[in-house]
PDB file of N, CA and C in Angstrom:
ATOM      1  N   UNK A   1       0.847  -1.176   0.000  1.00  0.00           N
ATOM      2  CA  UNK A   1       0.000   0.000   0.000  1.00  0.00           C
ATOM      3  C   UNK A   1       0.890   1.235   0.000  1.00  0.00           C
ATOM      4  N   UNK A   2       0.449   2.083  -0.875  1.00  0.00           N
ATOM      5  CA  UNK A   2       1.811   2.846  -1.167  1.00  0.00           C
ATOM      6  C   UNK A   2       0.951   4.580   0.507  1.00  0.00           C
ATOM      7  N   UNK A   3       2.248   5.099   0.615  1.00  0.00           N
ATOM      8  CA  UNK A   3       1.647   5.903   1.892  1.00  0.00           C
ATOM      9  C   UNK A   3       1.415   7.182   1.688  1.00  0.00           C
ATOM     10  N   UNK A   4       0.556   7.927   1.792  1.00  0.00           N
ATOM     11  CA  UNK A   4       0.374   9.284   1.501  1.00  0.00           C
ATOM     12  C   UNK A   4       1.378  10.445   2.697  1.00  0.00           C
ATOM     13  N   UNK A   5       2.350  10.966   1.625  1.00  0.00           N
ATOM     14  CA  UNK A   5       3.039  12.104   2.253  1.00  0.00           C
ATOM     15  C   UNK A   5       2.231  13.284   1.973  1.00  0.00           C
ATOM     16  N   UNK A   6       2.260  14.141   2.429  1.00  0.00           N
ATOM     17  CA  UNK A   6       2.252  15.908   2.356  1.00  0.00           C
ATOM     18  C   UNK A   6       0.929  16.061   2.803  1.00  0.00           C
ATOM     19  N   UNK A   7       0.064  16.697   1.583  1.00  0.00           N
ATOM     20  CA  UNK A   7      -1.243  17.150   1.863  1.00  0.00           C
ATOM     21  C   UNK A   7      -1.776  17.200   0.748  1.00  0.00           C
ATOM     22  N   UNK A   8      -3.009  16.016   1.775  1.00  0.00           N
ATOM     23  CA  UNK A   8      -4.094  15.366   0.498  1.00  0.00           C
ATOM     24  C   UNK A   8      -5.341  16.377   0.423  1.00  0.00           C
ATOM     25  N   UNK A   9      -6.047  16.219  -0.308  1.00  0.00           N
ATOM     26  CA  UNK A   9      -6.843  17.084  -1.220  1.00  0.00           C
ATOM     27  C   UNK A   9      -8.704  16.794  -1.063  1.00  0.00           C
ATOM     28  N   UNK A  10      -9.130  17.188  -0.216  1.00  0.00           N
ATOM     29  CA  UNK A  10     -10.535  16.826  -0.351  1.00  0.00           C
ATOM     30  C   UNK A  10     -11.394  17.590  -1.014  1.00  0.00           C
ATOM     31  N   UNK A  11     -12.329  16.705  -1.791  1.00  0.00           N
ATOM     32  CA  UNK A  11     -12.720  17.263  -2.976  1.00  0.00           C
ATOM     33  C   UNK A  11     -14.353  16.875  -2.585  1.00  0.00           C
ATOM     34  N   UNK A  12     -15.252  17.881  -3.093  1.00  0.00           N
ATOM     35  CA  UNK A  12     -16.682  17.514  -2.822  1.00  0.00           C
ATOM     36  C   UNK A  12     -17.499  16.496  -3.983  1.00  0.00           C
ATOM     37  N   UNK A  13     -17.657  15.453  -4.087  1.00  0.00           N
ATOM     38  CA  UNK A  13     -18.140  15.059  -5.302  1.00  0.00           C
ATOM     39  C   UNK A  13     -19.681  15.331  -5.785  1.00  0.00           C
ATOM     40  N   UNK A  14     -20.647  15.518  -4.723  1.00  0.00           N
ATOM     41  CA  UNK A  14     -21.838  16.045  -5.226  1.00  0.00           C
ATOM     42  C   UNK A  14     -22.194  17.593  -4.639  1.00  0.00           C
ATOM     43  N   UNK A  15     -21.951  18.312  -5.006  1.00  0.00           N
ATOM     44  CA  UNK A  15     -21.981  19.794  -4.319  1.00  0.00           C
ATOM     45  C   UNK A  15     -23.511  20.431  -4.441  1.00  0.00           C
ATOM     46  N   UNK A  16     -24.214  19.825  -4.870  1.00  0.00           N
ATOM     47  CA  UNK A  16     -25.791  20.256  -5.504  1.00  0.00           C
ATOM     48  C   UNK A  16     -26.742  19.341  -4.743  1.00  0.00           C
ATOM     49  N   UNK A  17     -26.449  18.437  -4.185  1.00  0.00           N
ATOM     50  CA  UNK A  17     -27.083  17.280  -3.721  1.00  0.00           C
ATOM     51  C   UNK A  17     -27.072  17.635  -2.271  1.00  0.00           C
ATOM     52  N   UNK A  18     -28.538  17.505  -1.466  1.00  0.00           N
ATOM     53  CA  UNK A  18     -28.915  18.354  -0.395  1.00  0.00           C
ATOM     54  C   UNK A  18     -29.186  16.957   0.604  1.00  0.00           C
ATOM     55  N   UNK A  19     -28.858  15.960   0.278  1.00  0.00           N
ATOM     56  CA  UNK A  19     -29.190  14.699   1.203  1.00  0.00           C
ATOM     57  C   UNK A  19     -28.785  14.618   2.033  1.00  0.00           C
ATOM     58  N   UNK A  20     -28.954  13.810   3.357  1.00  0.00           N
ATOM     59  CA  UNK A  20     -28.063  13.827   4.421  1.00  0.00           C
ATOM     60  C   UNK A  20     -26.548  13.557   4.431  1.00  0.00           C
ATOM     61  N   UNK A  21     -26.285  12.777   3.577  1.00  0.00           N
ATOM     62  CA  UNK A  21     -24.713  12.200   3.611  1.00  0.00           C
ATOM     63  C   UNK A  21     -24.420  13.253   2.013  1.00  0.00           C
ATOM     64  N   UNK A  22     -22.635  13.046   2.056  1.00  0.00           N
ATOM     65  CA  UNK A  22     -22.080  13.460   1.255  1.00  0.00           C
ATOM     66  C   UNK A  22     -20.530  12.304   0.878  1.00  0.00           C
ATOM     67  N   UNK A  23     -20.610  12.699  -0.471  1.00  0.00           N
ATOM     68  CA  UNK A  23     -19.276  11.287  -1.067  1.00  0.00           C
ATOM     69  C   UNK A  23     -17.960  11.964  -0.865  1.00  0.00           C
ATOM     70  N   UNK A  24     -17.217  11.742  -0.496  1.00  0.00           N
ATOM     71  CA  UNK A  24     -16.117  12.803  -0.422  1.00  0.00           C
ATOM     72  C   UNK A  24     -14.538  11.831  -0.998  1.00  0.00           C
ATOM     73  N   UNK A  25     -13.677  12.618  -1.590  1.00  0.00           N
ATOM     74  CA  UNK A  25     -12.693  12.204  -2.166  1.00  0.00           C
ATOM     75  C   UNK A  25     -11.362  12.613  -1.371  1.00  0.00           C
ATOM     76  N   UNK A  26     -10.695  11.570  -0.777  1.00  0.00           N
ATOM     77  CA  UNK A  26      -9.447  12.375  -0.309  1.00  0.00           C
ATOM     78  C   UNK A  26      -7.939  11.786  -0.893  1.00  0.00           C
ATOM     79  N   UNK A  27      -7.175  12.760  -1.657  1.00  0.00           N
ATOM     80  CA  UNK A  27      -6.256  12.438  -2.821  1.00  0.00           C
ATOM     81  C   UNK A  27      -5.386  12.808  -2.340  1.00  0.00           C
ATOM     82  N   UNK A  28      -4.236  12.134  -1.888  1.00  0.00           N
ATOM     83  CA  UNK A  28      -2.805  12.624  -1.623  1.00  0.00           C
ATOM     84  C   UNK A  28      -2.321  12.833  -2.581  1.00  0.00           C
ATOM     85  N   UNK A  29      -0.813  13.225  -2.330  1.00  0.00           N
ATOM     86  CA  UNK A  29       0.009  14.047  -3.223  1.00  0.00           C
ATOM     87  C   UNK A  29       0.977  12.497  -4.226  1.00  0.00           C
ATOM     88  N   UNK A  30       0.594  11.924  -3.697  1.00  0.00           N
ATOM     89  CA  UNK A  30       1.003  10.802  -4.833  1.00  0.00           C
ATOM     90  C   UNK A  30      -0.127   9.808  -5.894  1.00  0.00           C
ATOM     91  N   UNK A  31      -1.378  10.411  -5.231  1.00  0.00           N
ATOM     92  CA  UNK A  31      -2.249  10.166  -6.471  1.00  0.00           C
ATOM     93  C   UNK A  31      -3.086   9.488  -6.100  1.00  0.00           C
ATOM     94  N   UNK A  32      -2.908   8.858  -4.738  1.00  0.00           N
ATOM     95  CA  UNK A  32      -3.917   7.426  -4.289  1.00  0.00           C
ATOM     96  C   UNK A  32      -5.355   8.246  -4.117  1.00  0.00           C
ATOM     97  N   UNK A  33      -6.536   8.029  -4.560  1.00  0.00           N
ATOM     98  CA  UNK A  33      -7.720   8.426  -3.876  1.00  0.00           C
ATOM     99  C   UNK A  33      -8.356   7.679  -3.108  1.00  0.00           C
ATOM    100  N   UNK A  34      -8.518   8.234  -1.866  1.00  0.00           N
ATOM    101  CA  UNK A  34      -9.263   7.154  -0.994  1.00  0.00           C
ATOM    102  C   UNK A  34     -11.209   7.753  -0.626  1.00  0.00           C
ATOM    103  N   UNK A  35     -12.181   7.034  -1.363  1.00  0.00           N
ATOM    104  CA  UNK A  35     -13.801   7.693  -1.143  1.00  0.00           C
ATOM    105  C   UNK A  35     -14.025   7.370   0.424  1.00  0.00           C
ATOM    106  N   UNK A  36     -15.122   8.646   0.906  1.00  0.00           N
ATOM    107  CA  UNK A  36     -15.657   8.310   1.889  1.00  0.00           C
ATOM    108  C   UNK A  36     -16.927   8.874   1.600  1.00  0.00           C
ATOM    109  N   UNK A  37     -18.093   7.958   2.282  1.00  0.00           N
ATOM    110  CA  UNK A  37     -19.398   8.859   2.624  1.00  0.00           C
ATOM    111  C   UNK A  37     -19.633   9.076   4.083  1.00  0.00           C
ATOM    112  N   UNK A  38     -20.009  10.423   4.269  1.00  0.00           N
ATOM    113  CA  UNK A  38     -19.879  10.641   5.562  1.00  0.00           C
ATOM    114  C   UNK A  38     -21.251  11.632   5.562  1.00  0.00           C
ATOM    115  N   UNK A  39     -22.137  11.471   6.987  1.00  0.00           N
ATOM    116  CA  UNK A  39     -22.796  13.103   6.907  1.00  0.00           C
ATOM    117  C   UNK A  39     -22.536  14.093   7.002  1.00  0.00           C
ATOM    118  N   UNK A  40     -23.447  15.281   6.243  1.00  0.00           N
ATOM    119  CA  UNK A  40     -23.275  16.697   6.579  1.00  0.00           C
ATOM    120  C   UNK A  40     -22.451  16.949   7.332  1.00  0.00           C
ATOM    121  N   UNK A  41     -23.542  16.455   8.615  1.00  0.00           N
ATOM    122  CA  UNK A  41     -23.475  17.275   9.988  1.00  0.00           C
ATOM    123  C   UNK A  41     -22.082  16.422  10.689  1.00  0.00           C
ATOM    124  N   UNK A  42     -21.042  15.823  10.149  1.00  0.00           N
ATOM    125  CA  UNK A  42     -20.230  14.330  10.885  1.00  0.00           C
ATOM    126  C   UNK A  42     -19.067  15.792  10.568  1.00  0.00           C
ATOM    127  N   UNK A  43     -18.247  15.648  11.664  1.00  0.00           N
ATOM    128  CA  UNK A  43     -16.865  16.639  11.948  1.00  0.00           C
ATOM    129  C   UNK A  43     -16.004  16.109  11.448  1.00  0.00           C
ATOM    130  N   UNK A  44     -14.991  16.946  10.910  1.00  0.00           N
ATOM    131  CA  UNK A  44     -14.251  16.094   9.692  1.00  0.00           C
ATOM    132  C   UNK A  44     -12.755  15.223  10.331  1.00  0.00           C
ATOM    133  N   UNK A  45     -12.563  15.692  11.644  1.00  0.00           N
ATOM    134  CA  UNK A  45     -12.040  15.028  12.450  1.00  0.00           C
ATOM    135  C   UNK A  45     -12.289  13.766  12.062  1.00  0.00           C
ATOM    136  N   UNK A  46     -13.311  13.154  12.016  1.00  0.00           N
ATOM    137  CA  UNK A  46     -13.517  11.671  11.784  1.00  0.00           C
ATOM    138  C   UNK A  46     -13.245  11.015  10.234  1.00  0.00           C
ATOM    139  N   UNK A  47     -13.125  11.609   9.673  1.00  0.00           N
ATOM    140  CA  UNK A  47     -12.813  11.179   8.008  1.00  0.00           C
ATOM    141  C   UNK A  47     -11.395  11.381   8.200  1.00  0.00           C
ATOM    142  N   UNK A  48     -10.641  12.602   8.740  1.00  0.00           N
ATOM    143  CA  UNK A  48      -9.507  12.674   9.118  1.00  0.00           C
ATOM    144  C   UNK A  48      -8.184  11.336   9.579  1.00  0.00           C
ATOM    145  N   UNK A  49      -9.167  10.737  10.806  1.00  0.00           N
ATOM    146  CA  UNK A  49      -8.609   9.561  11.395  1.00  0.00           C
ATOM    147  C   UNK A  49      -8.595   8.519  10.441  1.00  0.00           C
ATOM    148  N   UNK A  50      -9.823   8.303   9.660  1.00  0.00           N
ATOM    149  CA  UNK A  50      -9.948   6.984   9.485  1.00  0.00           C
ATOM    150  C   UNK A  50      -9.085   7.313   7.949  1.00  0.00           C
ATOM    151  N   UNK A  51      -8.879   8.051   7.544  1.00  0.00           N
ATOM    152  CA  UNK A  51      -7.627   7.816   6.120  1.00  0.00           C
ATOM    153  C   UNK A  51      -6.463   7.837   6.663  1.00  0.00           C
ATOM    154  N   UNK A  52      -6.013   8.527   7.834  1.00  0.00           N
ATOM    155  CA  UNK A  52      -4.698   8.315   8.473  1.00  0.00           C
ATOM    156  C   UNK A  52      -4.456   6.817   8.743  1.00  0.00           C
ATOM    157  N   UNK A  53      -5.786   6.315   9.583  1.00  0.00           N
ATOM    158  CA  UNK A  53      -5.900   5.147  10.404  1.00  0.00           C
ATOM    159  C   UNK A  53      -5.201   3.466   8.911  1.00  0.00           C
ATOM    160  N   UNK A  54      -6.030   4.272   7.569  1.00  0.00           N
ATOM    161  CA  UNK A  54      -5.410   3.248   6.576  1.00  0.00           C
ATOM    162  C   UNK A  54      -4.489   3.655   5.738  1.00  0.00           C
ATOM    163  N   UNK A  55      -4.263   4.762   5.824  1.00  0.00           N
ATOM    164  CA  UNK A  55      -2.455   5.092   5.230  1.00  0.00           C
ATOM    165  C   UNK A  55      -1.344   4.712   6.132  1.00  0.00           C
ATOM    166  N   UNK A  56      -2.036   4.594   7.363  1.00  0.00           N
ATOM    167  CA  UNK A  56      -0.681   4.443   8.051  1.00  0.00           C
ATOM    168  C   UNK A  56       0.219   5.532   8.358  1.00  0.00           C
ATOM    169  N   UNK A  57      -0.299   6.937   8.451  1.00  0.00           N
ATOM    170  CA  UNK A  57       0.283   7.934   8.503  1.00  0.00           C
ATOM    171  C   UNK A  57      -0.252   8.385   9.978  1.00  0.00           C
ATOM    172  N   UNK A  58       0.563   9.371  10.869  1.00  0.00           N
ATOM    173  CA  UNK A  58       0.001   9.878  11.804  1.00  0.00           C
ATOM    174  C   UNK A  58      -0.759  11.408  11.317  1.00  0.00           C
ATOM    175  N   UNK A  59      -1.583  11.936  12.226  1.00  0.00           N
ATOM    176  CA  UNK A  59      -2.743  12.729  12.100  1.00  0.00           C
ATOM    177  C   UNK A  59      -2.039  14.013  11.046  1.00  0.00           C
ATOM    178  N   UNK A  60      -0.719  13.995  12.224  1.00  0.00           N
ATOM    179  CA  UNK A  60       0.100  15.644  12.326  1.00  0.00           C
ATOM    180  C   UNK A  60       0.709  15.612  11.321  1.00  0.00           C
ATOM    181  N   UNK A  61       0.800  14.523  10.833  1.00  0.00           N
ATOM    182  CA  UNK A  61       2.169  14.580   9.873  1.00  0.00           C
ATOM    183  C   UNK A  61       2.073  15.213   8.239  1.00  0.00           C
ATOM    184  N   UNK A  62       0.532  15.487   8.249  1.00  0.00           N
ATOM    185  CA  UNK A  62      -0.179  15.759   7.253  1.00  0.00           C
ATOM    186  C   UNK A  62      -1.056  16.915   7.342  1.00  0.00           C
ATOM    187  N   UNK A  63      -1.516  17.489   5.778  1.00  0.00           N
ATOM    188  CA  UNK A  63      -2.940  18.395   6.128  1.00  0.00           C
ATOM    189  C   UNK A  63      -3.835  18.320   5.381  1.00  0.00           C
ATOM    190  N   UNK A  64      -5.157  18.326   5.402  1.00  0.00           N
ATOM    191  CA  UNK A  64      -5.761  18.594   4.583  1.00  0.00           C
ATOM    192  C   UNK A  64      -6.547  19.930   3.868  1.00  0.00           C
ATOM    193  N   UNK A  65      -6.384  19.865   2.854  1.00  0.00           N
ATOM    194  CA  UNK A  65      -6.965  21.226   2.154  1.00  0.00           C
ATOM    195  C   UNK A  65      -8.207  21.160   0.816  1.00  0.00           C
ATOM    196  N   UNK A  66      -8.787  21.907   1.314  1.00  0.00           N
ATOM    197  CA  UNK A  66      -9.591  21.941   0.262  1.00  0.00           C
ATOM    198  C   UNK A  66      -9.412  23.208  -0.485  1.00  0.00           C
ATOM    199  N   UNK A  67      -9.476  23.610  -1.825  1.00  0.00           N
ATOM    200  CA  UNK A  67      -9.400  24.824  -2.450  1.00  0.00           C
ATOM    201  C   UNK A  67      -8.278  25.826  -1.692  1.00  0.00           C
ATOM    202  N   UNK A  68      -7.131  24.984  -1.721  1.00  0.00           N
ATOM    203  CA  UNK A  68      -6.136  25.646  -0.954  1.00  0.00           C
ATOM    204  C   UNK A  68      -6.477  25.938   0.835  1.00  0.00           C
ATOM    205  N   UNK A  69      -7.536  26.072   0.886  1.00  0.00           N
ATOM    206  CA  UNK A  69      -7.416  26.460   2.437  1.00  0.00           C
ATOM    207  C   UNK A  69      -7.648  25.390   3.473  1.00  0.00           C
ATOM    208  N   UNK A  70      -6.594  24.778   4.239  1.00  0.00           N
ATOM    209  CA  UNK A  70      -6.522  24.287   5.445  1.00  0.00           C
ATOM    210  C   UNK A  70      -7.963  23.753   6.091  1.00  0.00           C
ATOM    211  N   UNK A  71      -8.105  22.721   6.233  1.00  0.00           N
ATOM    212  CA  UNK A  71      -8.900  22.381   7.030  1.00  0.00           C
ATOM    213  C   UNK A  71      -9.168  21.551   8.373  1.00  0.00           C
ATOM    214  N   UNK A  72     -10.221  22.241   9.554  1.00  0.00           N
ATOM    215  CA  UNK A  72      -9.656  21.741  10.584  1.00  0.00           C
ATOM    216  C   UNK A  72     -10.679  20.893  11.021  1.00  0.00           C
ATOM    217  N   UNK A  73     -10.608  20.109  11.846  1.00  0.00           N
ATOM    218  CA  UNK A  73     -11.250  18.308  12.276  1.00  0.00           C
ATOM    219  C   UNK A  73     -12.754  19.234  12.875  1.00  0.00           C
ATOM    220  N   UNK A  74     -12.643  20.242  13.299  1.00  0.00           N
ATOM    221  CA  UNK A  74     -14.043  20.297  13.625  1.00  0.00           C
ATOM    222  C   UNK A  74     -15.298  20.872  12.969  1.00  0.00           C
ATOM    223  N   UNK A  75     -14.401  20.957  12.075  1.00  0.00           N
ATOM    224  CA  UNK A  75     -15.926  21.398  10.733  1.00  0.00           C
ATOM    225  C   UNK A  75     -16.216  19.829  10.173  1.00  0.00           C
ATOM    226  N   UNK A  76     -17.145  21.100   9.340  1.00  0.00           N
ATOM    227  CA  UNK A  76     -18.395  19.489   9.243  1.00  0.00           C
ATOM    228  C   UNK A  76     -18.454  20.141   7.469  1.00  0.00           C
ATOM    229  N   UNK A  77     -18.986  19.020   6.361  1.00  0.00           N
ATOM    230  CA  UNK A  77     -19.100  19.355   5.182  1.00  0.00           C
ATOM    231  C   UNK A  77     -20.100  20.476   4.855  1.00  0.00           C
ATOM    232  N   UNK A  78     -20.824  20.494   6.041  1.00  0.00           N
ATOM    233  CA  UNK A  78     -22.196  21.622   5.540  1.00  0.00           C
ATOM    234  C   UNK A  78     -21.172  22.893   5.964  1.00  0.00           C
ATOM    235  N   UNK A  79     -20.087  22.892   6.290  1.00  0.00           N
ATOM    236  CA  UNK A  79     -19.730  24.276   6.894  1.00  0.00           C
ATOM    237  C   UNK A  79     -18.802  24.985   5.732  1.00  0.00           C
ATOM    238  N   UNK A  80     -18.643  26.100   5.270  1.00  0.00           N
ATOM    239  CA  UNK A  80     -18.356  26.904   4.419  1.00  0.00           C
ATOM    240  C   UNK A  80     -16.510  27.103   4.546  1.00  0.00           C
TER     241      UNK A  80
END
């Protein structure tokens, strides 16, 4: 399993779609994409862990960004 260095990339895959859950894409800097569905209202802290938890990477050692800007474990996808 190859390991994600730097800072992976979360991407919204349905941005129009008002349902409770959302599909979310998280792409490190070497290309691997790993999907998650998660809810709205679920803190991203938890999508956080569980791609660390199967890269095998620790939390810190990484960041995630969306549209360039930093994102932190306690927002949630409904949050701006």
């Amino acid at each position: 399993m190859s390991e994600a260095t730097g800072q992976p990339q979360e991407e919204d895959k349905k941005p129009n779609d008002q349902s409770a859950h959302i599909n979310l894409k998280v792409k490190g800097q070497d290309g691997n994409e790993v999907f998650f569905r998660i809810k709205r209202s679920t803190q991203l802290k938890k999508l956080m862990n569980a791609y660390c938890d199967r890269q095998s990477v620790e939390i810190n050692s990484i960041a995630f960004l969306f549209d360039g800007r930093r994102l932190r474990g306690e927002q949630t996808p409904d949050e701006d």
